[in-house]
Protein backbone atom coordinates (compact mmCIF):
# COMPACT_ATOMS: atom_id res chain seq x y z
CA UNK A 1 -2.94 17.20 29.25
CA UNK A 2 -4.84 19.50 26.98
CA UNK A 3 -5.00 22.80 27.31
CA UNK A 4 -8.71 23.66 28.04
CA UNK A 5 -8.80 27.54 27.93
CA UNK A 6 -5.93 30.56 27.74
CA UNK A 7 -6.27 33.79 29.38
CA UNK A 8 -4.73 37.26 28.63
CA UNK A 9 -2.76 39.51 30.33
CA UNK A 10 -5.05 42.24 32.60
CA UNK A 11 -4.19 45.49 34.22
CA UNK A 12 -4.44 43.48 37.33
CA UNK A 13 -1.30 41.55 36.01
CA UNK A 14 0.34 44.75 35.28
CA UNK A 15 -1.28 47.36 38.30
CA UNK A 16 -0.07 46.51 41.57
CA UNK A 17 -0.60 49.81 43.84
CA UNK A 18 -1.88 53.30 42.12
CA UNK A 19 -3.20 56.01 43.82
CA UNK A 20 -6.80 57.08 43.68
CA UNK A 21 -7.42 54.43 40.47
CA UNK A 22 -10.90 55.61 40.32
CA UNK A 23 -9.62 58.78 39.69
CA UNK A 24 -7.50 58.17 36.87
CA UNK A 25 -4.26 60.38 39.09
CA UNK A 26 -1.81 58.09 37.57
CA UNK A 27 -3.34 58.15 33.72
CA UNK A 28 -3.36 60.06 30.73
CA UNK A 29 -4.77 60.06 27.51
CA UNK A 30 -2.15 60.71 25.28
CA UNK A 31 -1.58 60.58 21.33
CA UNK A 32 0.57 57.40 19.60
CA UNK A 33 1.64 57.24 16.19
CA UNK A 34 3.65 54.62 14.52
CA UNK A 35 5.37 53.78 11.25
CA UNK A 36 3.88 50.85 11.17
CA UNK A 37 0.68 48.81 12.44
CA UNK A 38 1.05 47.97 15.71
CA UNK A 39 -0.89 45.72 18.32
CA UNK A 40 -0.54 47.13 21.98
CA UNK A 41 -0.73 44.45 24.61
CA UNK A 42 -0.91 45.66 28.79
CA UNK A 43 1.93 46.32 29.83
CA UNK A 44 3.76 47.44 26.51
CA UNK A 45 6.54 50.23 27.24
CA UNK A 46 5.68 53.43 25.71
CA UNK A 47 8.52 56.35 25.29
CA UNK A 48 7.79 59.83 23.81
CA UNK A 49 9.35 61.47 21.07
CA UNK A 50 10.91 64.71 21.25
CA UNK A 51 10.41 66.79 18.48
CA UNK A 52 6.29 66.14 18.23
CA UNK A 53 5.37 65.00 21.78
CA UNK A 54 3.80 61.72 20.47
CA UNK A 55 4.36 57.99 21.82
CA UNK A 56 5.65 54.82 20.34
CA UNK A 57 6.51 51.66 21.46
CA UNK A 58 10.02 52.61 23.51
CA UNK A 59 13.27 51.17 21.34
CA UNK A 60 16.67 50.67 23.03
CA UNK A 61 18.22 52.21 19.36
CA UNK A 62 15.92 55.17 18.89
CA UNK A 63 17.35 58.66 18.40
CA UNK A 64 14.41 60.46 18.66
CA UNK A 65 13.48 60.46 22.39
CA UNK A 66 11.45 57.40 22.57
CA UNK A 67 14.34 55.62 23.77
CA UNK A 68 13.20 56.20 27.10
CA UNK A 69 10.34 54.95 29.14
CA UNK A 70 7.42 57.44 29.73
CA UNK A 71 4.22 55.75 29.75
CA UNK A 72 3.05 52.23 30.15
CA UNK A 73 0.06 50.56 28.35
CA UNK A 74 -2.94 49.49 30.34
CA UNK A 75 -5.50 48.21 27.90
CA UNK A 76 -4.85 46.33 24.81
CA UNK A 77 -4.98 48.19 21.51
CA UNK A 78 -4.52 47.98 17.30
CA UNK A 79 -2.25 51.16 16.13
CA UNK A 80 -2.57 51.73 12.60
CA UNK A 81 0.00 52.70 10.75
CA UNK A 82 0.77 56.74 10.76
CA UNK A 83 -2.26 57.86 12.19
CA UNK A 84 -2.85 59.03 15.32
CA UNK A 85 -4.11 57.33 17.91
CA UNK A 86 -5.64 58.32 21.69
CA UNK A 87 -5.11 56.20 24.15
CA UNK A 88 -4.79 56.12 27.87
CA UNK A 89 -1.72 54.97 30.05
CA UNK A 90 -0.01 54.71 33.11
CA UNK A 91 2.27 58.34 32.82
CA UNK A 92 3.28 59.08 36.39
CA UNK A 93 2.77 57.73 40.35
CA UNK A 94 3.17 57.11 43.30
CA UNK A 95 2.03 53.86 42.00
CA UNK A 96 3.60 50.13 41.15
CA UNK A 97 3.97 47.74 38.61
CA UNK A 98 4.96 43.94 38.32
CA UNK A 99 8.63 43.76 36.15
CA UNK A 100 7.36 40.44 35.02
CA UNK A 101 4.44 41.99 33.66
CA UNK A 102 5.93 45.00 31.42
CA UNK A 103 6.79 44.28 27.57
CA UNK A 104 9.63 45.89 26.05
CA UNK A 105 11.03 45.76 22.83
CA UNK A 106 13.99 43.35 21.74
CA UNK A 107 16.68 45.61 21.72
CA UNK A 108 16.19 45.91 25.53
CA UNK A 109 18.15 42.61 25.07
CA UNK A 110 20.40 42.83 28.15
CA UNK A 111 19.85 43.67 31.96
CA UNK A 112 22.03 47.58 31.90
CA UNK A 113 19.28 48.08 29.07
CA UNK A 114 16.14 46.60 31.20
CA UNK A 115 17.34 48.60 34.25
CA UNK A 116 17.84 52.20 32.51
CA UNK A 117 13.98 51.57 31.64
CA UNK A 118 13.27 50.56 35.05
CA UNK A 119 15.22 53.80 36.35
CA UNK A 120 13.00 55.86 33.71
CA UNK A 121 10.15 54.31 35.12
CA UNK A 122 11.00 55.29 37.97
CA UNK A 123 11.85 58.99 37.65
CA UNK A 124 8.08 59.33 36.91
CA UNK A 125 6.74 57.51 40.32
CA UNK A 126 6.17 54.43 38.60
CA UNK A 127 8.10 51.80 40.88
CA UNK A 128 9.00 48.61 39.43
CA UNK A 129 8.70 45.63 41.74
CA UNK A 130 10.99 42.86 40.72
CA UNK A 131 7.91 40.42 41.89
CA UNK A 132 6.01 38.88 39.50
């Protein structure tokens, strides 16, 4: 059967409970910056690095802080390369978000890896349901 239209992923996908949405209590506009060009999809995992206090996409192998989980995208985006970037994101709770629904890097290649984000996730309020 042919496929007759695709969808993309929505904050709806991602979002399952947040407090006071309308708000904005559980988002932040914060700055990114990347080596490279980068296309942010929802639900991309964010971590922050130390030394300047700006996001990147979270890697397993990083040394400079942004190993672990601090923020979680909730609207696509296009990062260009070494510039900085505002954008807002999911940074603290109470609120939850679907497991199935959050896109992490490749060297979170194993499930001690996925769980320490998880855990990171959920230092900030952000509980992860295992539900899709």
């Amino acid at each position: 059967m042919p496929i007759v239209a695709t969808d993309v992923a929505r904050i709806s996908n991602l979002v399952k409970q947040e407090l006071w949405p309308a708000t904005g209590f559980c988002r932040k506009e914060i700055t990114v910056n990347e080596a490279a060009a980068k296309s942010y999809v929802v639900g991309t995992v964010l971590g922050k690095v130390t030394a300047t206090g700006k996001y990147k996409i979270a890697v397993e192998t990083a040394v400079d802080g942004s190993k672990v989980a601090a923020a979680i995208v909730i609207s696509d985006a296009s990062i260009a390369a070494t510039t900085d970037t505002k954008l807002v994101v999911l940074v603290k709770g109470p609120a939850e978000v679907s497991q199935g629904a959050l896109v992490l890097d490749a060297t979170y290649n194993d499930q001690a890896k996925k769980d320490a984000v998880y855990a990171s996730l959920e230092a900030v309020g952000i509980n992860v349901l295992t539900t899709n």
